[in-house]
Protein backbone atom coordinates (compact mmCIF):
# COMPACT_ATOMS: atom_id res chain seq x y z
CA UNK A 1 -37.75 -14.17 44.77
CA UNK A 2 -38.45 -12.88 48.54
CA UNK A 3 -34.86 -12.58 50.89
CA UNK A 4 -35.94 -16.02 52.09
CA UNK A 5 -35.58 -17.74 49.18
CA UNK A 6 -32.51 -16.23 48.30
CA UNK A 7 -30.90 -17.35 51.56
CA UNK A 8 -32.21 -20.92 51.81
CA UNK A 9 -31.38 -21.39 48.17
CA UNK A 10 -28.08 -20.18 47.79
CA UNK A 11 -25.19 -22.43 47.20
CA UNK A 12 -21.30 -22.32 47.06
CA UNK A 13 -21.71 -23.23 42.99
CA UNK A 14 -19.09 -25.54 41.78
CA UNK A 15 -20.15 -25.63 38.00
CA UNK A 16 -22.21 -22.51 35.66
CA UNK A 17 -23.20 -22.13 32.18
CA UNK A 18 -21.25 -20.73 29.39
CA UNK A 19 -24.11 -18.10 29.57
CA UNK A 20 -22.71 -14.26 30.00
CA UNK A 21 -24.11 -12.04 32.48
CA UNK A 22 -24.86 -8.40 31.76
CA UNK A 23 -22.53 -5.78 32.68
CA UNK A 24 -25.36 -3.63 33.96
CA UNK A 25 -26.39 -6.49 36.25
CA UNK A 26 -22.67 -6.97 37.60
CA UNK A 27 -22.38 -2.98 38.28
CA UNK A 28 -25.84 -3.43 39.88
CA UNK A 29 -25.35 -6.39 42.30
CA UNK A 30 -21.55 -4.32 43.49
CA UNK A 31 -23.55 -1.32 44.26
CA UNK A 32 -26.53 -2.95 46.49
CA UNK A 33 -24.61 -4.86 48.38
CA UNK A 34 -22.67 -1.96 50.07
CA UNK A 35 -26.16 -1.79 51.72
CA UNK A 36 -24.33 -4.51 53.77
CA UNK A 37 -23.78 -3.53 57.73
CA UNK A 38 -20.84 -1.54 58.26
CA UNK A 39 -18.91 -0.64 61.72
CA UNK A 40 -18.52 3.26 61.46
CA UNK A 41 -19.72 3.29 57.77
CA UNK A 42 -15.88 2.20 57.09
CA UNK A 43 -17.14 0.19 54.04
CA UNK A 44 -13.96 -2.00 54.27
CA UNK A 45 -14.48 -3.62 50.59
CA UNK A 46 -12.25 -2.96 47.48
CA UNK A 47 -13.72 -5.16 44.44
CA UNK A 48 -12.03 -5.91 41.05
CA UNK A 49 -14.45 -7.68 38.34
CA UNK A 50 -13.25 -9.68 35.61
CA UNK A 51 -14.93 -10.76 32.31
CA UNK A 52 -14.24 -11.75 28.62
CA UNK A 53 -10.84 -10.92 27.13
CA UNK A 54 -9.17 -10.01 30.67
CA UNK A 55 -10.68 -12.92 32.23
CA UNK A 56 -9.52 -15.33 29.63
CA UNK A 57 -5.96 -13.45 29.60
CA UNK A 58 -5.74 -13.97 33.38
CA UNK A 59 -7.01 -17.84 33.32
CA UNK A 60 -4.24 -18.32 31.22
CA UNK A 61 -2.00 -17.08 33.54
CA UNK A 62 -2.85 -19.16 36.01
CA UNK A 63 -3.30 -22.51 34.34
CA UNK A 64 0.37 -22.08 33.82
CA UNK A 65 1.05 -21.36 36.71
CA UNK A 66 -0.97 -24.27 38.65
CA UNK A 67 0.90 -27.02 35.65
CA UNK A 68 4.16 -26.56 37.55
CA UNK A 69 2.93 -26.09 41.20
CA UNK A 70 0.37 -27.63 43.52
CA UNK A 71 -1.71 -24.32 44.17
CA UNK A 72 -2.85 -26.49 48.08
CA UNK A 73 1.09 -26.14 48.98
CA UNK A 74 1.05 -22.36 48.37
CA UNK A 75 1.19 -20.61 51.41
CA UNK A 76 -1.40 -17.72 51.33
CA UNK A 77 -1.14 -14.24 53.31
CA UNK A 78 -3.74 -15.15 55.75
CA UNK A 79 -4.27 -18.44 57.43
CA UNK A 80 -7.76 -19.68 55.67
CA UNK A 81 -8.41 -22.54 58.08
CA UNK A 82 -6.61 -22.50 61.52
CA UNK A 83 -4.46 -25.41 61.63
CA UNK A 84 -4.68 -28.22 63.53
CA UNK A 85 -9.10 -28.20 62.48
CA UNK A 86 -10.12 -29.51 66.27
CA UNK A 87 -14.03 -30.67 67.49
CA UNK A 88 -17.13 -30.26 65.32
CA UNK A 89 -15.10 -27.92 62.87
CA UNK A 90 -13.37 -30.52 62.01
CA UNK A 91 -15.98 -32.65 61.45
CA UNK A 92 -17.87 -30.53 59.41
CA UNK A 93 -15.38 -29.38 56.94
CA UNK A 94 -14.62 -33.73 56.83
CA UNK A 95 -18.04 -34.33 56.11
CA UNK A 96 -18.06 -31.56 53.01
CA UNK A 97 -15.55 -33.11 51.76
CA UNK A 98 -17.30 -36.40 51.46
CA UNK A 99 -20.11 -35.10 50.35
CA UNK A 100 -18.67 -32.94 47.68
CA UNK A 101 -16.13 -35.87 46.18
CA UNK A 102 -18.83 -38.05 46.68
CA UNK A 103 -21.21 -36.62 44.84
CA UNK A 104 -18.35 -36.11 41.90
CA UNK A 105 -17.39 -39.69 42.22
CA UNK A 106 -13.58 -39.41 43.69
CA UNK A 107 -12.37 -41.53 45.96
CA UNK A 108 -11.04 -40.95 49.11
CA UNK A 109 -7.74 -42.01 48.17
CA UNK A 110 -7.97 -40.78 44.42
CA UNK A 111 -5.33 -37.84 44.98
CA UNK A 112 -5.22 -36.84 41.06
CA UNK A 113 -8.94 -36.87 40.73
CA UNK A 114 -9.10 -34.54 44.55
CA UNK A 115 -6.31 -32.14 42.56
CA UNK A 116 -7.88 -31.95 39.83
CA UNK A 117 -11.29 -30.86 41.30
CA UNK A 118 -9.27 -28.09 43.92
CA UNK A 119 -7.85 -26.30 40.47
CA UNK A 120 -10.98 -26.00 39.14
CA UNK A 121 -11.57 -22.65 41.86
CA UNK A 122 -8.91 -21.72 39.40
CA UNK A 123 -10.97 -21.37 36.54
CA UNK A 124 -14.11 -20.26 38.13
CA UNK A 125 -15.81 -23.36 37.77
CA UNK A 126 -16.54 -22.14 34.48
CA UNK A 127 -17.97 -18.74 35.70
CA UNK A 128 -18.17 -15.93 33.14
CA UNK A 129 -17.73 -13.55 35.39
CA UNK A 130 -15.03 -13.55 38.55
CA UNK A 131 -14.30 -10.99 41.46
CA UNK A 132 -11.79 -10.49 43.49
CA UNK A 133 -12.78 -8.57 47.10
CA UNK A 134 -9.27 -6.58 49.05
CA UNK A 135 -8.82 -4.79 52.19
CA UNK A 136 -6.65 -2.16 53.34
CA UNK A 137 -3.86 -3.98 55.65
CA UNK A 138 -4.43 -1.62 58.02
CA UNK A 139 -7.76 -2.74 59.24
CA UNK A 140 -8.92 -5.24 61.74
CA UNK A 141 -11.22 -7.98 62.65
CA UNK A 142 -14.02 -5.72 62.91
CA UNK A 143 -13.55 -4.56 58.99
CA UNK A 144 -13.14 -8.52 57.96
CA UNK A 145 -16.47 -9.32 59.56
CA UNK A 146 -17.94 -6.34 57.76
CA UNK A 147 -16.32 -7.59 54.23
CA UNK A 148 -17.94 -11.17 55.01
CA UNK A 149 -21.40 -9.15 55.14
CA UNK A 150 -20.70 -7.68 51.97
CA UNK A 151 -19.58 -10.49 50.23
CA UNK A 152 -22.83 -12.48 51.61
CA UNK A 153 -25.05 -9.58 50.57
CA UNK A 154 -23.27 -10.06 47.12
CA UNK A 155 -24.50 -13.73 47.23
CA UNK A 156 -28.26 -13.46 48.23
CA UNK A 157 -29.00 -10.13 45.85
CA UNK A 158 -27.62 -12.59 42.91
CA UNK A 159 -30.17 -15.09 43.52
CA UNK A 160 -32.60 -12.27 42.69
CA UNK A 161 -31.17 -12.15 39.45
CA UNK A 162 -31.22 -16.18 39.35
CA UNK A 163 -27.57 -16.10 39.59
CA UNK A 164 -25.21 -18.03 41.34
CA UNK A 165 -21.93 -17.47 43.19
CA UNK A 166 -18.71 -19.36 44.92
CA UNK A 167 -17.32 -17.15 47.19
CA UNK A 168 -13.85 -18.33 46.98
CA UNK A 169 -10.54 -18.06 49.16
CA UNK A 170 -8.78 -20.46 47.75
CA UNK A 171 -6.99 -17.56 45.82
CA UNK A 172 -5.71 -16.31 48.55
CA UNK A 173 -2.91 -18.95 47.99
CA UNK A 174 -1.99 -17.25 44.86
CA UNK A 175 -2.01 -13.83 46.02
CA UNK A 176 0.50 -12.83 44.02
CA UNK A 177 -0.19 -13.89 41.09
CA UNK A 178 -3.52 -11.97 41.36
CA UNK A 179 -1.95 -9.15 42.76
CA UNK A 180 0.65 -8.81 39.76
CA UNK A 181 -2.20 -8.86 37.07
CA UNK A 182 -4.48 -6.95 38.62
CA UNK A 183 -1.53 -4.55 39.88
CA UNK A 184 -3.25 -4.08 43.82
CA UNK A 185 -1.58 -1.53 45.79
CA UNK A 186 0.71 -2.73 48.23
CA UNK A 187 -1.42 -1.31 50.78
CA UNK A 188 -4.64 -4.19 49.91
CA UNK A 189 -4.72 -7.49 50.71
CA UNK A 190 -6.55 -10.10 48.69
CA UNK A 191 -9.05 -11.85 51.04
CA UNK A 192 -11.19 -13.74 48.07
CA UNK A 193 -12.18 -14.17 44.50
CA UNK A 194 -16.11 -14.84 43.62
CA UNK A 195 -17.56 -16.84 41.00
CA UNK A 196 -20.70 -15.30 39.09
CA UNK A 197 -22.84 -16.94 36.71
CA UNK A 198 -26.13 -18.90 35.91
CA UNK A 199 -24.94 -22.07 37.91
CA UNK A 200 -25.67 -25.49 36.50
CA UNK A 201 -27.37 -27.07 39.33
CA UNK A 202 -28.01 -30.81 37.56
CA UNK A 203 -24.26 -30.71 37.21
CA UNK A 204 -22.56 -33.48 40.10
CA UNK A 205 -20.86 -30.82 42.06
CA UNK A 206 -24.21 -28.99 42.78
CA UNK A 207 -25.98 -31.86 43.50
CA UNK A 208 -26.11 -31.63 47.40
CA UNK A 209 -26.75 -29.49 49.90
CA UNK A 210 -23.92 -28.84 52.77
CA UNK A 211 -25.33 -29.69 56.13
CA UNK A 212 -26.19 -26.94 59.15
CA UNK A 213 -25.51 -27.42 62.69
CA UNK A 214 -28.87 -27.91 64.88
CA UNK A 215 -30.07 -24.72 66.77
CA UNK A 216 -28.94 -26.09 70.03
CA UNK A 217 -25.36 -26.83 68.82
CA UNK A 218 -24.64 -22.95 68.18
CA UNK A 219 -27.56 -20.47 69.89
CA UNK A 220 -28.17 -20.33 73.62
CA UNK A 221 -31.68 -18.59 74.51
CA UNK A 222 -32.20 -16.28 77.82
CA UNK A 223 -35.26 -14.44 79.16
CA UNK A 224 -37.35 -16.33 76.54
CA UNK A 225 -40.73 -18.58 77.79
């Protein structure tokens, strides 16, 4: 698979196989993407991998913690989505949405069935392997911007592999949680966990493709003929 296959065909996966990936692979796929581009060679990414035993230990964790508490209402360290959404980012993230419960079959108004699907993130969407990416407090937008490389580099060298991923912040609303178990030092902050697997792309939830703004909605040209 050439880089430009990777890119066009990676997806946010929202259901894998049961199938396991190899450690070797995992270590493999951490390591290359620090290729990523990094501001002063800071290399502002801390990852934590999860799989078997521990993973099913911490799952377990959470399910009982998501039974008592609507994980949406959990304020998380960071503000994921600025708040009020305004314009065309609004509209985007809208039309996801449709698309996404669409494509699962939930109403708009089906509140259980839109629950139900958000805790999911919570299990991985059935991913046998799960990561979860930190950075030092200390740092600043520059750093975050790098981690976001890293995290995409993660994402395209998987499809090499045939893999697929879901990078996922949802879990920054239950930072603590994931700090406690994986026992972070107070000095990291949990930006995201990551879904790993061989995605099931006949299942409903991968069975569309999210939308891209045209070139002239985002990209100005100058000095070009």
């Amino acid at each position: 698979m050439d880089v430009f296959e990777a890119v066009d065909s990676r997806i946010s996966c929202r259901w894998f196989h049961d199938k396991p990936v190899d450690l070797n692979i995992v270590k493999e796929l951490i390591v290359k993407a620090q290729r990523a581009a990094s501001g002063g060679n800071l290399q502002s990414w801390n990852v934590y991998a999860l799989a078997n035993e521990p993973l099913k230990q911490f799952k377990r964790i959470v399910q009982e913690r998501i039974a008592k508490d609507d994980p949406r209402k959990s304020k998380s360290e960071y503000p994921i989505y600025p708040e009020p959404m305004w314009g065309a980012y609004k509209e985007r993230r809208e039309e996801h949405g449709v698309q996404l419960y669409g494509s699962l079959g939930i109403d708009r108004d089906d509140h259980e069935g839109r629950l139900g699907q958000y805790k999911r993130n919570f299990e991985f969407f059935n991913a046998p392997v799960a990561l979860f990416l930190t950075i030092d407090r200390k740092l600043g937008p520059g750093q975050w911007a790098d981690l976001g490389g890293y995290i995409h580099a993660l994402a395209f060298l998987a499809r090499g592999y045939g893999l697929d991923t879901c990078p996922q912040e949802a879990w920054a609303r239950l930072y603590d949680t994931v700090g406690e178990f994986l026992k972070l030092p107070p000095n990291e902050m949990l930006f995201c966990g990551m879904a790993i697997g061989y995605g099931d792309r006949k299942h409903k939830a991968n069975d569309f493709r999210s939308p891209r703004a045209e070139l002239h909605e985002f990209a100005k040209f100058h000095g070009f003929d």
